[in-house]
C-alpha atoms as a PDB file:
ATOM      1  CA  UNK A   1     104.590 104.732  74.675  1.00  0.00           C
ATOM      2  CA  UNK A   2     108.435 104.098  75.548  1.00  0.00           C
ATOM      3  CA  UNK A   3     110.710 107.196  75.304  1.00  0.00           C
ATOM      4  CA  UNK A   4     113.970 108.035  75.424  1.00  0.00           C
ATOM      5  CA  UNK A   5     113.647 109.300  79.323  1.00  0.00           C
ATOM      6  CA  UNK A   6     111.359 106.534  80.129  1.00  0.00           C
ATOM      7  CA  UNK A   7     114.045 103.967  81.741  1.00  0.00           C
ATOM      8  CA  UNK A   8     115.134 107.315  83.963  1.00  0.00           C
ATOM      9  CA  UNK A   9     111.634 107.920  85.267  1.00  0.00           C
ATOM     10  CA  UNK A  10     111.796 103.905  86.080  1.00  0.00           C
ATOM     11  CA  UNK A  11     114.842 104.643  87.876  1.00  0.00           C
ATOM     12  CA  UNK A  12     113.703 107.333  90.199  1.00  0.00           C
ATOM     13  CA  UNK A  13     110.179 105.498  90.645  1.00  0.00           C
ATOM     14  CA  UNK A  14     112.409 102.387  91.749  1.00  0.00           C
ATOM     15  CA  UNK A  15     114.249 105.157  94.644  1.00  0.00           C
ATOM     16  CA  UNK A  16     113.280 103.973  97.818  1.00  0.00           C
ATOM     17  CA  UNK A  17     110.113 106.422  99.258  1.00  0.00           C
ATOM     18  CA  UNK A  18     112.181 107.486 101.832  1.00  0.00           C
ATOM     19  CA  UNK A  19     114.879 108.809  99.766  1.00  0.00           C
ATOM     20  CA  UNK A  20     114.114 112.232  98.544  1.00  0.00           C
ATOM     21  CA  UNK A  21     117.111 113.992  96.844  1.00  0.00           C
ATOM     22  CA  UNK A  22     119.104 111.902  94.410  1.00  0.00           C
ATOM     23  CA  UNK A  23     122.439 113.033  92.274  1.00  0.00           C
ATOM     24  CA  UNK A  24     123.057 112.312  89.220  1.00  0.00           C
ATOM     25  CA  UNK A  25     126.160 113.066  87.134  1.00  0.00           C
ATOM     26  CA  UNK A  26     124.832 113.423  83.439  1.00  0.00           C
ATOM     27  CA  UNK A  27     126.960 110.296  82.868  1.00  0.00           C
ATOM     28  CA  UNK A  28     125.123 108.471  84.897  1.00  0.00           C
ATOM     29  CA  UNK A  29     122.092 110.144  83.502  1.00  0.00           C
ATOM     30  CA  UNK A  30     123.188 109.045  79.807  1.00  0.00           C
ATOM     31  CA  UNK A  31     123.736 105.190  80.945  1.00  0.00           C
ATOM     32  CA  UNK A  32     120.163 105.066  82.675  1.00  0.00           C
ATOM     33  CA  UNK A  33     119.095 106.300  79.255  1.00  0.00           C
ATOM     34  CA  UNK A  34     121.811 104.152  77.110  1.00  0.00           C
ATOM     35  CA  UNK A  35     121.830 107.490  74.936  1.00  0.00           C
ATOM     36  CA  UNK A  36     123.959 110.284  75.106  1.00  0.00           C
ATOM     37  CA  UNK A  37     122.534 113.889  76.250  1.00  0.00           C
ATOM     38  CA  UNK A  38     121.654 116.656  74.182  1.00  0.00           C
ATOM     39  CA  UNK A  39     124.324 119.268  73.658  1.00  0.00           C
ATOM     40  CA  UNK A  40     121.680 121.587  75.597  1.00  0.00           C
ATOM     41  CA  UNK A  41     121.882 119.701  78.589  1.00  0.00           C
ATOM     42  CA  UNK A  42     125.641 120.404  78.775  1.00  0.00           C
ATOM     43  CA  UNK A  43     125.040 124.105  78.334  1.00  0.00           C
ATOM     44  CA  UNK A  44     120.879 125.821  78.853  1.00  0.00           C
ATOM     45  CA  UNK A  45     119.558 125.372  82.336  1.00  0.00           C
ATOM     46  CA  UNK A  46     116.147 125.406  80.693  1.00  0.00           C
ATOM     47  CA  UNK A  47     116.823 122.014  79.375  1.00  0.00           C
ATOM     48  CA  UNK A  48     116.629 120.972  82.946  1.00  0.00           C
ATOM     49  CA  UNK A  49     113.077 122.817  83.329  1.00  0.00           C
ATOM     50  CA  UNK A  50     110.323 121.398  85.732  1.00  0.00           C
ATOM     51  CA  UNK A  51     107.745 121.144  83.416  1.00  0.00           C
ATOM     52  CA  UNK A  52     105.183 118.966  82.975  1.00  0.00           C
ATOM     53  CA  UNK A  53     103.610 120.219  79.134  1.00  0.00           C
ATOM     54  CA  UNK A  54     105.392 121.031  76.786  1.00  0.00           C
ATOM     55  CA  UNK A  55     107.696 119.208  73.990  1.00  0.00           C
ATOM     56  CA  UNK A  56     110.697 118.708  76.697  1.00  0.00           C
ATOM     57  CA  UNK A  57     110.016 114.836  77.389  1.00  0.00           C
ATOM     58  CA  UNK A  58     112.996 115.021  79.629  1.00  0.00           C
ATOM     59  CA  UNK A  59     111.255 116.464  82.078  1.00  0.00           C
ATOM     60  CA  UNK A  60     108.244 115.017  82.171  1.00  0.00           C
ATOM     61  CA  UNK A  61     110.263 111.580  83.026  1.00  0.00           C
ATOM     62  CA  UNK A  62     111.003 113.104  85.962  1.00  0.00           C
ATOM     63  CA  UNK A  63     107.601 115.121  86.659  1.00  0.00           C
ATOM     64  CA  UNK A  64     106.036 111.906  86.116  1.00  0.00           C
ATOM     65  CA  UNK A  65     107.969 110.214  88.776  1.00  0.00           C
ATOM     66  CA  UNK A  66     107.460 112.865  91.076  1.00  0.00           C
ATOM     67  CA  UNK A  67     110.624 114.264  90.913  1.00  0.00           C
ATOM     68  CA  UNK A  68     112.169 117.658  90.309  1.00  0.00           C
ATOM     69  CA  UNK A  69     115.668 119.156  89.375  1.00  0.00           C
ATOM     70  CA  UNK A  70     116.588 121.411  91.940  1.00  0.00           C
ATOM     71  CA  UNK A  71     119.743 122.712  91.240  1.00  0.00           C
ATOM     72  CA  UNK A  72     122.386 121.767  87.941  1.00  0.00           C
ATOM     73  CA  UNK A  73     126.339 122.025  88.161  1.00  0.00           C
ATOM     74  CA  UNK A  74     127.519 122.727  84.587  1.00  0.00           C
ATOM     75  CA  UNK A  75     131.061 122.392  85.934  1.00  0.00           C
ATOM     76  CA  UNK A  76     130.772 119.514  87.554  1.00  0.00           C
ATOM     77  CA  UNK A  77     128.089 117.705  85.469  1.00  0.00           C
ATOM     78  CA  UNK A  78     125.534 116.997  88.022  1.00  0.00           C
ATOM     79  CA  UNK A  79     122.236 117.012  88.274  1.00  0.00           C
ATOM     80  CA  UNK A  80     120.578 116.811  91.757  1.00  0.00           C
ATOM     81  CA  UNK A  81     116.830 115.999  92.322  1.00  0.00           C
ATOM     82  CA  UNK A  82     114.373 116.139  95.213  1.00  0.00           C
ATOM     83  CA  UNK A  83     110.888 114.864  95.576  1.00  0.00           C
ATOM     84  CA  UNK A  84     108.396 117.140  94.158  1.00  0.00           C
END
């Protein structure tokens, strides 16, 4: 079943193997996604969670595609990812 985060998992499945950190402004995050973020993303770190259960089907876009947020810049509006 097609989410909202499922064309962002695509994206970081299509990273090349040998790539393993990738940022992402949310911007860019929110065009991958062709939706706008969640006003939580702009403001809780635990909307940027590495979880794999759990109702957050952001993250599990990323879980699934082996992925994990490793550190979020609220100031800046980035988002930067590393292999899991």
């Amino acid at each position: 079943m097609a989410g909202k985060y499922t064309p962002l998992e695509k994206y970081l499945l299509g990273l090349p193997e040998d790539q393993n950190e990738v940022v992402l402004s949310f911007e860019q995050i929110e065009r991958i996604i062709n939706a706008k973020l969640p006003a939580s993303a702009y403001e809780y770190q635990a909307w940027w969670a590495n979880e794999k259960e759990g109702n957050h089907v952001n993250a599990r876009a990323w879980a699934n595609a082996g992925w994990k947020v490793e550190s979020v810049d609220f100031n800046r509006k980035l988002a930067r990812l590393v292999r899991a």
